[in-house]
C-alpha atoms as a PDB file:
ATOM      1  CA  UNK A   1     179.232 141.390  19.964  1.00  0.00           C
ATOM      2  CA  UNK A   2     181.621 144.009  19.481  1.00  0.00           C
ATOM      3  CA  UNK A   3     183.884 145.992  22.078  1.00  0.00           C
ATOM      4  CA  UNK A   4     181.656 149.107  21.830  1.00  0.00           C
ATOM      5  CA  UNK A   5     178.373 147.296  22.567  1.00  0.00           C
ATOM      6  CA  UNK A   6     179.771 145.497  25.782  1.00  0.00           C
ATOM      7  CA  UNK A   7     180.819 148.917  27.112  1.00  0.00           C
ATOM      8  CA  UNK A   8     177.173 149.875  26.505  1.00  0.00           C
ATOM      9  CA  UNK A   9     175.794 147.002  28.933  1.00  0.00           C
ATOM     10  CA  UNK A  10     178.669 147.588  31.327  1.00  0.00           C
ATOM     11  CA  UNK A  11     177.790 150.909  31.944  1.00  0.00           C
ATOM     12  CA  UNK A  12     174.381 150.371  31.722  1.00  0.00           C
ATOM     13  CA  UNK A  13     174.193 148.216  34.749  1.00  0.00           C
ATOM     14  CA  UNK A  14     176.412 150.429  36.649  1.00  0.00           C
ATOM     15  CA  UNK A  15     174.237 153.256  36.293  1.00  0.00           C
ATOM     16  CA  UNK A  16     171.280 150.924  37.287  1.00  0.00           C
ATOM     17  CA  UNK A  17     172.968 149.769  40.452  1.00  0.00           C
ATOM     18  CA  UNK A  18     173.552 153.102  41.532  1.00  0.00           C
ATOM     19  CA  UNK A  19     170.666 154.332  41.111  1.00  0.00           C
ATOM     20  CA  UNK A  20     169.107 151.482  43.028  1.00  0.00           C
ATOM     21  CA  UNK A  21     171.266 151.914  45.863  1.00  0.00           C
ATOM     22  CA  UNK A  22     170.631 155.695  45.826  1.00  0.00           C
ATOM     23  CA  UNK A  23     166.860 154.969  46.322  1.00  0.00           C
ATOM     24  CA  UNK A  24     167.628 152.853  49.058  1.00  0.00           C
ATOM     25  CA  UNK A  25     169.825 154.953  50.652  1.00  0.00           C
ATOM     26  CA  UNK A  26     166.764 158.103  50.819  1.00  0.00           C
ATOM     27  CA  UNK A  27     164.417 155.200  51.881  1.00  0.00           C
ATOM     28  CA  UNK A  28     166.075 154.776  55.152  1.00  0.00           C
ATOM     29  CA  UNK A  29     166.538 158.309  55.713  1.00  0.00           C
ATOM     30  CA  UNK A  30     162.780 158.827  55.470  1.00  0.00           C
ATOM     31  CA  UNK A  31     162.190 156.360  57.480  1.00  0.00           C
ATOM     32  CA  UNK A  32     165.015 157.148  60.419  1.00  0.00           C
ATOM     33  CA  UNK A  33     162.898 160.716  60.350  1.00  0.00           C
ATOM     34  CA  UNK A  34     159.823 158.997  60.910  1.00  0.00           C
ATOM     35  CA  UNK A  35     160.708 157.285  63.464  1.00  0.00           C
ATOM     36  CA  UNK A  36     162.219 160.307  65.382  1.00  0.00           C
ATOM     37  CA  UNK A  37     159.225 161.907  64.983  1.00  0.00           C
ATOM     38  CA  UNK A  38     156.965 159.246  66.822  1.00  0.00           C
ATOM     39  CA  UNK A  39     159.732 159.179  69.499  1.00  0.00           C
ATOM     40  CA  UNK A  40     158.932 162.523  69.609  1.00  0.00           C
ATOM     41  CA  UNK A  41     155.646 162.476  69.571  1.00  0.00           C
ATOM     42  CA  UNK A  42     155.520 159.935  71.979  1.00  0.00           C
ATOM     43  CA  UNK A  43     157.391 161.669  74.707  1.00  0.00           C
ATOM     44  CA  UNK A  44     155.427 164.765  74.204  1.00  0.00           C
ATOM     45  CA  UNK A  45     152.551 162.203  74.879  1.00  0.00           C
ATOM     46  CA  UNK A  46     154.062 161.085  78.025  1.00  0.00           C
ATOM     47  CA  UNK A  47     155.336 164.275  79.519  1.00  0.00           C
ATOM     48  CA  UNK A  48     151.758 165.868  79.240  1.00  0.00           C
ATOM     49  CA  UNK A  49     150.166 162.478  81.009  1.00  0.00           C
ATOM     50  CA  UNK A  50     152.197 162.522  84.049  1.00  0.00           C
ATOM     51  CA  UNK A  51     151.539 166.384  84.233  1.00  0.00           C
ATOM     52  CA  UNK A  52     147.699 165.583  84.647  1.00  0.00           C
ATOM     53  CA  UNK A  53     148.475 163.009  86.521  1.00  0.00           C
ATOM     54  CA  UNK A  54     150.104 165.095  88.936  1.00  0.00           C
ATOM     55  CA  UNK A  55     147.316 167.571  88.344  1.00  0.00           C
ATOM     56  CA  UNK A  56     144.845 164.860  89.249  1.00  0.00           C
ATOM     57  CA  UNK A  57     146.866 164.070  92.509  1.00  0.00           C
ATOM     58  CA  UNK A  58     146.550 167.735  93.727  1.00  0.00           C
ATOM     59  CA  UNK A  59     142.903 168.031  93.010  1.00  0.00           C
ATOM     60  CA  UNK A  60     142.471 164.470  95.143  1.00  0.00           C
ATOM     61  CA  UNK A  61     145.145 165.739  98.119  1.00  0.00           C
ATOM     62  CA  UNK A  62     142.735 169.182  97.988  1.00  0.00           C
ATOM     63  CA  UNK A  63     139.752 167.043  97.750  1.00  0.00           C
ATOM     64  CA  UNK A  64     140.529 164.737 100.870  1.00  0.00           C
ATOM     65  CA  UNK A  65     142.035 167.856 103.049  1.00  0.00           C
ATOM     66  CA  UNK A  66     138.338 169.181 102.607  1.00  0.00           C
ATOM     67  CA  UNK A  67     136.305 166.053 103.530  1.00  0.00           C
ATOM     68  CA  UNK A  68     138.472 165.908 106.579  1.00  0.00           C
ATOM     69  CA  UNK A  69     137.979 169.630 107.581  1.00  0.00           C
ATOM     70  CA  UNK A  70     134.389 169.224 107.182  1.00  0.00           C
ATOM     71  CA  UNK A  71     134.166 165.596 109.254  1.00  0.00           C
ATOM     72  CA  UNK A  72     136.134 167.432 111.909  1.00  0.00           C
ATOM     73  CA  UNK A  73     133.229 170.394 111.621  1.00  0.00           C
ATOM     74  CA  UNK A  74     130.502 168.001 111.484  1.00  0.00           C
ATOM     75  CA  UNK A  75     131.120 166.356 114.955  1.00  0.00           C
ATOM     76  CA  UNK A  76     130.208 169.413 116.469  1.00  0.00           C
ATOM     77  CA  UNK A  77     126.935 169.766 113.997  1.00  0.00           C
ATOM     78  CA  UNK A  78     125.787 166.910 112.286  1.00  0.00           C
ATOM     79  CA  UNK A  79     123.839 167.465 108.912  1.00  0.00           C
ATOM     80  CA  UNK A  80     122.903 165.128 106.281  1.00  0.00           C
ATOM     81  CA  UNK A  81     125.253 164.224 103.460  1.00  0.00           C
ATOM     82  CA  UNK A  82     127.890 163.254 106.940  1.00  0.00           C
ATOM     83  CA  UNK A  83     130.564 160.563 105.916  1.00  0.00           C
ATOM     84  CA  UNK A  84     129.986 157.104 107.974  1.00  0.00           C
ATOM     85  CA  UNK A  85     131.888 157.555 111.260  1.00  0.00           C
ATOM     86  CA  UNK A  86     134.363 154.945 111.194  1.00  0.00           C
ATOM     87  CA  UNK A  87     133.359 151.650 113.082  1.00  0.00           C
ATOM     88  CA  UNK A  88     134.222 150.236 116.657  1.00  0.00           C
ATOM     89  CA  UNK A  89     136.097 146.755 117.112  1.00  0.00           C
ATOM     90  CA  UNK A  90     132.788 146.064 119.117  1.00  0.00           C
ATOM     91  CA  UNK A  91     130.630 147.003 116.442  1.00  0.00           C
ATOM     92  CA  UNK A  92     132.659 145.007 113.985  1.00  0.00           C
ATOM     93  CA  UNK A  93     132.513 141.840 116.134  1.00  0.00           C
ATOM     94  CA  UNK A  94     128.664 142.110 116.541  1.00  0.00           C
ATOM     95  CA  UNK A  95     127.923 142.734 112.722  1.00  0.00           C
ATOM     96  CA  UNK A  96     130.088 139.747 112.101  1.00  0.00           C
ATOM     97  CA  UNK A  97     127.863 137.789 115.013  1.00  0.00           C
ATOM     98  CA  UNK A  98     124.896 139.166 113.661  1.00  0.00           C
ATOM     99  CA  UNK A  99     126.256 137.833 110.145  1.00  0.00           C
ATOM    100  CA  UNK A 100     126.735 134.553 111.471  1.00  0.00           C
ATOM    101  CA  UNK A 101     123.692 134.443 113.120  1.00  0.00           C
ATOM    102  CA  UNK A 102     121.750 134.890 109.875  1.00  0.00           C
ATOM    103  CA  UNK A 103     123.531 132.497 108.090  1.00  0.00           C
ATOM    104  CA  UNK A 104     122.901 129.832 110.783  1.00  0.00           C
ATOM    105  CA  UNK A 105     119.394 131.335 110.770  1.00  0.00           C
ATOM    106  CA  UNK A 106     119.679 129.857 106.842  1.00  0.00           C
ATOM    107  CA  UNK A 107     121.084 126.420 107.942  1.00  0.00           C
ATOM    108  CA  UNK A 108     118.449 126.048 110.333  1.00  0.00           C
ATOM    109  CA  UNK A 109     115.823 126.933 107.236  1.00  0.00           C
ATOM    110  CA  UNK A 110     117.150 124.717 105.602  1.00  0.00           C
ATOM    111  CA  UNK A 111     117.861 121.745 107.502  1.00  0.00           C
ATOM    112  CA  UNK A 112     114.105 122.573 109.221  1.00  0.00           C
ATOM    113  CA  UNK A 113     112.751 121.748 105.158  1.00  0.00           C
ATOM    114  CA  UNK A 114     115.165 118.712 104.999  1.00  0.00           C
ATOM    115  CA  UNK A 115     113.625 117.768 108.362  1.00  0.00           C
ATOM    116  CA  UNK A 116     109.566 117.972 106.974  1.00  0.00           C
ATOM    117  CA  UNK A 117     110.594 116.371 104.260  1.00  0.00           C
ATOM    118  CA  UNK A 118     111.865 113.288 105.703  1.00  0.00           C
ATOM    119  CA  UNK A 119     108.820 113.357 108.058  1.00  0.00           C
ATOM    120  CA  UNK A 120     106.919 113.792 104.745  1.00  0.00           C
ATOM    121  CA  UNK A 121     108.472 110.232 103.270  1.00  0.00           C
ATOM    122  CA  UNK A 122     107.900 109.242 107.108  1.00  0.00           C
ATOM    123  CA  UNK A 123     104.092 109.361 106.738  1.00  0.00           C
ATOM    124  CA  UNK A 124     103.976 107.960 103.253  1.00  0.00           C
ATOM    125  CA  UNK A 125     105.411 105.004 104.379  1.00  0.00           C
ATOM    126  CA  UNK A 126     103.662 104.376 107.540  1.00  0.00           C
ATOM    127  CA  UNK A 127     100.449 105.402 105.400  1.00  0.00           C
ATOM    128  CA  UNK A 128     101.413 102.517 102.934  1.00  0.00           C
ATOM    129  CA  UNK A 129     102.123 100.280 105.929  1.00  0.00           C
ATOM    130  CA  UNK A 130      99.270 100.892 107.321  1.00  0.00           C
ATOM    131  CA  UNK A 131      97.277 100.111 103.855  1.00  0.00           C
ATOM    132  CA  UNK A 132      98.731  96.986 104.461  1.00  0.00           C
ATOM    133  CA  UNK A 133      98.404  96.310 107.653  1.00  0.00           C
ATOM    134  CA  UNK A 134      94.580  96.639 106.584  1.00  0.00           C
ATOM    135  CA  UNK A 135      94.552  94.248 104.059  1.00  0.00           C
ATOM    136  CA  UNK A 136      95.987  91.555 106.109  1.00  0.00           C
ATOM    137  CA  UNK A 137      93.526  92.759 109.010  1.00  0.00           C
ATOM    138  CA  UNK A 138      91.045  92.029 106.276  1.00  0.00           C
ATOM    139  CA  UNK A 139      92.275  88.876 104.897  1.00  0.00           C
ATOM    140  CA  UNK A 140      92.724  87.539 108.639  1.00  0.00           C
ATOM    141  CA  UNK A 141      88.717  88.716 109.066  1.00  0.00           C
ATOM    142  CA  UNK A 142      87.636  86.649 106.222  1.00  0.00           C
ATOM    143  CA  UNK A 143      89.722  83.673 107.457  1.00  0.00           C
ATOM    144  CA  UNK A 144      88.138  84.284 110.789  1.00  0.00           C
ATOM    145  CA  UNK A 145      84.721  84.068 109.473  1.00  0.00           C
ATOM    146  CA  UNK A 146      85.550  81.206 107.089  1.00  0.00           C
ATOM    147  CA  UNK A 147      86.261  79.318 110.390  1.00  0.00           C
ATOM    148  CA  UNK A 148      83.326  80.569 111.858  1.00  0.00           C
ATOM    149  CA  UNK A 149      81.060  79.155 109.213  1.00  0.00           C
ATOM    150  CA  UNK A 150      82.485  76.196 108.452  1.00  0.00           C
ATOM    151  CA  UNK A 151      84.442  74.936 111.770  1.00  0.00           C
ATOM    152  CA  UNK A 152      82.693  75.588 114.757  1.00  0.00           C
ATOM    153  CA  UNK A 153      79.357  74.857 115.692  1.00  0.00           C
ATOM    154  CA  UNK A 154      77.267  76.229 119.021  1.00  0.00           C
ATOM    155  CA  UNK A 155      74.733  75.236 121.217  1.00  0.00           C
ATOM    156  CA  UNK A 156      73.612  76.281 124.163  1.00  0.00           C
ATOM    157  CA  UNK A 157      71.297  75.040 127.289  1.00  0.00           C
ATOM    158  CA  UNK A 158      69.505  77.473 128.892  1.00  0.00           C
ATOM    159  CA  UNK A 159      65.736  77.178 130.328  1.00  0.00           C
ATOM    160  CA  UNK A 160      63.221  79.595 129.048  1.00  0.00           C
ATOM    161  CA  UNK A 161      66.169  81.978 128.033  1.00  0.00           C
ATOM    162  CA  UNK A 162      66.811  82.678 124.551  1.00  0.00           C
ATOM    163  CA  UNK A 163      70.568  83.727 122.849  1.00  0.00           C
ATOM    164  CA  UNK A 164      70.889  87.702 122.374  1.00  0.00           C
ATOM    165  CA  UNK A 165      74.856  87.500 121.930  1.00  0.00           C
ATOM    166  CA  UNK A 166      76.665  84.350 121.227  1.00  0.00           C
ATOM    167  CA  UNK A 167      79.804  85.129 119.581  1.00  0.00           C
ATOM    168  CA  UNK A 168      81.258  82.382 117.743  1.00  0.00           C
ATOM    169  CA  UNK A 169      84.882  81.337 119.015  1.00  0.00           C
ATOM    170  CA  UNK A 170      87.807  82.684 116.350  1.00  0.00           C
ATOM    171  CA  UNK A 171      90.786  80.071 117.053  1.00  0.00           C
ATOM    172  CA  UNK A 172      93.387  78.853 115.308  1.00  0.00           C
ATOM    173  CA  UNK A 173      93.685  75.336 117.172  1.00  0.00           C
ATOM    174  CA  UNK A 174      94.831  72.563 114.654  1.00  0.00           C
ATOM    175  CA  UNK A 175      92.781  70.195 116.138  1.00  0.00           C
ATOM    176  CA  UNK A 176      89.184  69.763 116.948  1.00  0.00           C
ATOM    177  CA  UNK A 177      86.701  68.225 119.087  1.00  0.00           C
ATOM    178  CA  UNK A 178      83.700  69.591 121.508  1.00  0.00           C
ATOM    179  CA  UNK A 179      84.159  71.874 124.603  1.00  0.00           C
ATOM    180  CA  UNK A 180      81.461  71.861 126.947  1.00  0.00           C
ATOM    181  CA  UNK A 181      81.562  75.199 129.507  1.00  0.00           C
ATOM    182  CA  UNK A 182      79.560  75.626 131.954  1.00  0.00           C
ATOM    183  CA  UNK A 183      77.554  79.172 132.989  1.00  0.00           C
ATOM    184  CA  UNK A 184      75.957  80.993 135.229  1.00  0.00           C
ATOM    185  CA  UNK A 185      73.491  83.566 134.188  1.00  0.00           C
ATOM    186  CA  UNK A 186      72.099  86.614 136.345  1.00  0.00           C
ATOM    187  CA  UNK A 187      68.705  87.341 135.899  1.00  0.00           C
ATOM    188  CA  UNK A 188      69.724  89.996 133.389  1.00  0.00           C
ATOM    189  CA  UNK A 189      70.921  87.627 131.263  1.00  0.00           C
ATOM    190  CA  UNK A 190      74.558  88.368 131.751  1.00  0.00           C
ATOM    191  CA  UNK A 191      76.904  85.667 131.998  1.00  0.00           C
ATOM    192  CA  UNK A 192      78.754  86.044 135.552  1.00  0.00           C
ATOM    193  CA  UNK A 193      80.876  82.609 135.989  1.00  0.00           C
ATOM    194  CA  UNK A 194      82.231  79.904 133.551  1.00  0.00           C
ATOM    195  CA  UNK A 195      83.854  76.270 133.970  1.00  0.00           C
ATOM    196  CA  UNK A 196      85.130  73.570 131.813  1.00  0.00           C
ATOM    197  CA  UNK A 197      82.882  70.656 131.761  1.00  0.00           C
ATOM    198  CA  UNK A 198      85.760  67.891 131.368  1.00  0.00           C
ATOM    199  CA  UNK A 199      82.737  64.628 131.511  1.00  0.00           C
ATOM    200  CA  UNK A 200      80.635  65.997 128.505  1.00  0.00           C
ATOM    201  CA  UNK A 201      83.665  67.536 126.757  1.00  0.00           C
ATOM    202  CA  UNK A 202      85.250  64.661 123.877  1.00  0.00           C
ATOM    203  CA  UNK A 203      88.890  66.792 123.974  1.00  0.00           C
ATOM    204  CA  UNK A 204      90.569  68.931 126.628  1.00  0.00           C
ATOM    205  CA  UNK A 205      93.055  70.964 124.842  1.00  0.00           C
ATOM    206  CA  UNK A 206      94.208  74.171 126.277  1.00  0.00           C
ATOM    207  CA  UNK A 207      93.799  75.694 122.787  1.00  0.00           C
ATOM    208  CA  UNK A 208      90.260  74.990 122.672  1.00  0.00           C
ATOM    209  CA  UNK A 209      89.610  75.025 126.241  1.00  0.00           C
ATOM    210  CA  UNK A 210      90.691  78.103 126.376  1.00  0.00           C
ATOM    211  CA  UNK A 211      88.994  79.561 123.828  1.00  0.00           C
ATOM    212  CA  UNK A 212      85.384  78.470 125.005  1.00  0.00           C
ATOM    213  CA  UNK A 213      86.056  79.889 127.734  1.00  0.00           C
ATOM    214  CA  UNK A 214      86.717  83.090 126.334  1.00  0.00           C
ATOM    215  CA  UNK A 215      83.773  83.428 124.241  1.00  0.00           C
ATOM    216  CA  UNK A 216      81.239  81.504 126.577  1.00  0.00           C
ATOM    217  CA  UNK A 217      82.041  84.749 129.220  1.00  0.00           C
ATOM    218  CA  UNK A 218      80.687  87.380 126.129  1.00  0.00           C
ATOM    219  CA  UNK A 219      77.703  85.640 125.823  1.00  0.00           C
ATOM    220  CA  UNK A 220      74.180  87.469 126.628  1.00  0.00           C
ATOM    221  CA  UNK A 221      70.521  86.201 126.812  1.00  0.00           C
ATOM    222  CA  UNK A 222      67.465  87.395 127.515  1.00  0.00           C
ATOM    223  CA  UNK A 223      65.998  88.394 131.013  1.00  0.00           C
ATOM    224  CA  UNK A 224      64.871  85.793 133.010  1.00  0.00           C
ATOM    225  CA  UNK A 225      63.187  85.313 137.189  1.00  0.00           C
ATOM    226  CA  UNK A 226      65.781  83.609 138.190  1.00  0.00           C
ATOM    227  CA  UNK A 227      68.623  85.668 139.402  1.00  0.00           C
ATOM    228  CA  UNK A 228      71.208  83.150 139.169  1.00  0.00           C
ATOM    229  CA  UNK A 229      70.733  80.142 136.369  1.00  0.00           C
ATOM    230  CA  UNK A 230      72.616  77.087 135.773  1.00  0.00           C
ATOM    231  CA  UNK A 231      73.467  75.947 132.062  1.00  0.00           C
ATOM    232  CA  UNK A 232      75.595  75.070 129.399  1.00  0.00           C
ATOM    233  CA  UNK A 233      77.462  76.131 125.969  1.00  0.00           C
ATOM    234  CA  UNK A 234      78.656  73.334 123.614  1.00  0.00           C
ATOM    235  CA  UNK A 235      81.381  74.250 121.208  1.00  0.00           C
ATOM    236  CA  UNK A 236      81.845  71.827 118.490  1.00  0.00           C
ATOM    237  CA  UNK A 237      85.246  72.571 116.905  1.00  0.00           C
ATOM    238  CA  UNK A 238      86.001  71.117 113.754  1.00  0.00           C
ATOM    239  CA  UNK A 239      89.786  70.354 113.134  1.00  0.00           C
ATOM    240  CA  UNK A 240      91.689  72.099 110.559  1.00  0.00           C
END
């Protein structure tokens, strides 16, 4: 490379750095401007919201001066369209009562639903009690009359009269044996007295006693001339 072509490339890039920093140079101007002219634009902006803002302000003041001119006129003559007269500490404290009072009114709703409900699961459950209480009442009627049929046996001595009600004893005595009781019939056939007949009786316990006794009183015959009549019922228990 000779001395005249490196003076070429010299000045070449010269040139192109200059021009480069030329450009540069008007880019920032442009964009200095530009800004400026937003700031501009923006305080133009802002100076003509606060003036209708202000504006705005006036209209309300004017606005407000009216309504209270015309409040001040409308005590004397009310018409419709009036602004709500302002409200009493009294009245204050009895809509807040009256508040209250409607919201307990709620509670009491409420709780009063919580309260039918639990009678609700009340009756259910004395329902299904119940239910059960049946079934055993039936289960302890079929024992009953188990130990009717199969463990006690009756006879009874009475002239000429015949048996119209002789309920059979239900006991639960463990042990057995026979009960003689003795009766005394009116003429209508109703038993009025009872006794324990010890001498023809094979067992005097109170269990069994007892329940002779019991029965022997519910028994009924038939009509007879006699009004009072001697005679007997024989309860043959059979041991469990």
């Amino acid at each position: 490379m000779n001395r005249n072509q490196l003076s070429f490339i010299i000045t070449f890039f010269s040139l192109s750095i200059m021009v480069l920093l030329l450009f540069n140079l008007h880019l920032n101007a442009e964009e200095q401007d530009e800004y400026v002219i937003e700031m501009s634009l923006a305080d133009e902006e802002l100076q003509e919201l606060l003036e209708q803002e202000e504006k705005l302000a006036e209209e309300m003041d004017n606005l407000n001066l009216e309504k209270t001119n015309q409040a001040m006129n409308e005590t004397a003559k009310p018409s419709f369209g009036a602004p709500e007269p302002l409200k009493t500490l009294q009245e204050l404290l009895e809509e807040k009562q009256l508040n209250a009072n409607e919201n307990s009114e709620e509670d009491f709703l409420q709780d009063d639903e919580a309260y039918r409900a639990s009678l609700k699961e009340l009756a259910k459950i004395r329902e299904e009690r119940r239910q059960q209480l049946g079934e055993k009442e039936a289960e302890k009627k079929e024992y009953s009359e188990n130990l009717i049929n199969k463990r006690t046996r009756i006879t009874y001595s009475l002239l000429d009269r015949s048996s119209l009600d002789l309920p059979p004893p239900i006991y639960t005595c463990l042990e057995g044996g026979r009960v003689v009781i003795n009766i005394k019939v009116d003429q209508y056939g109703y038993v009025t007295e009872v006794d324990f007949n010890a001498t023809s009786s094979t067992t005097d316990n109170g269990c069994l006693v007892e329940n002779a006794l019991k029965y022997a009183a519910q028994a009924r015959f038939t009509e007879g001339s006699k009004q009072i009549q001697l005679g007997t019922i024989t309860y043959l228990f059979q041991g469990k």
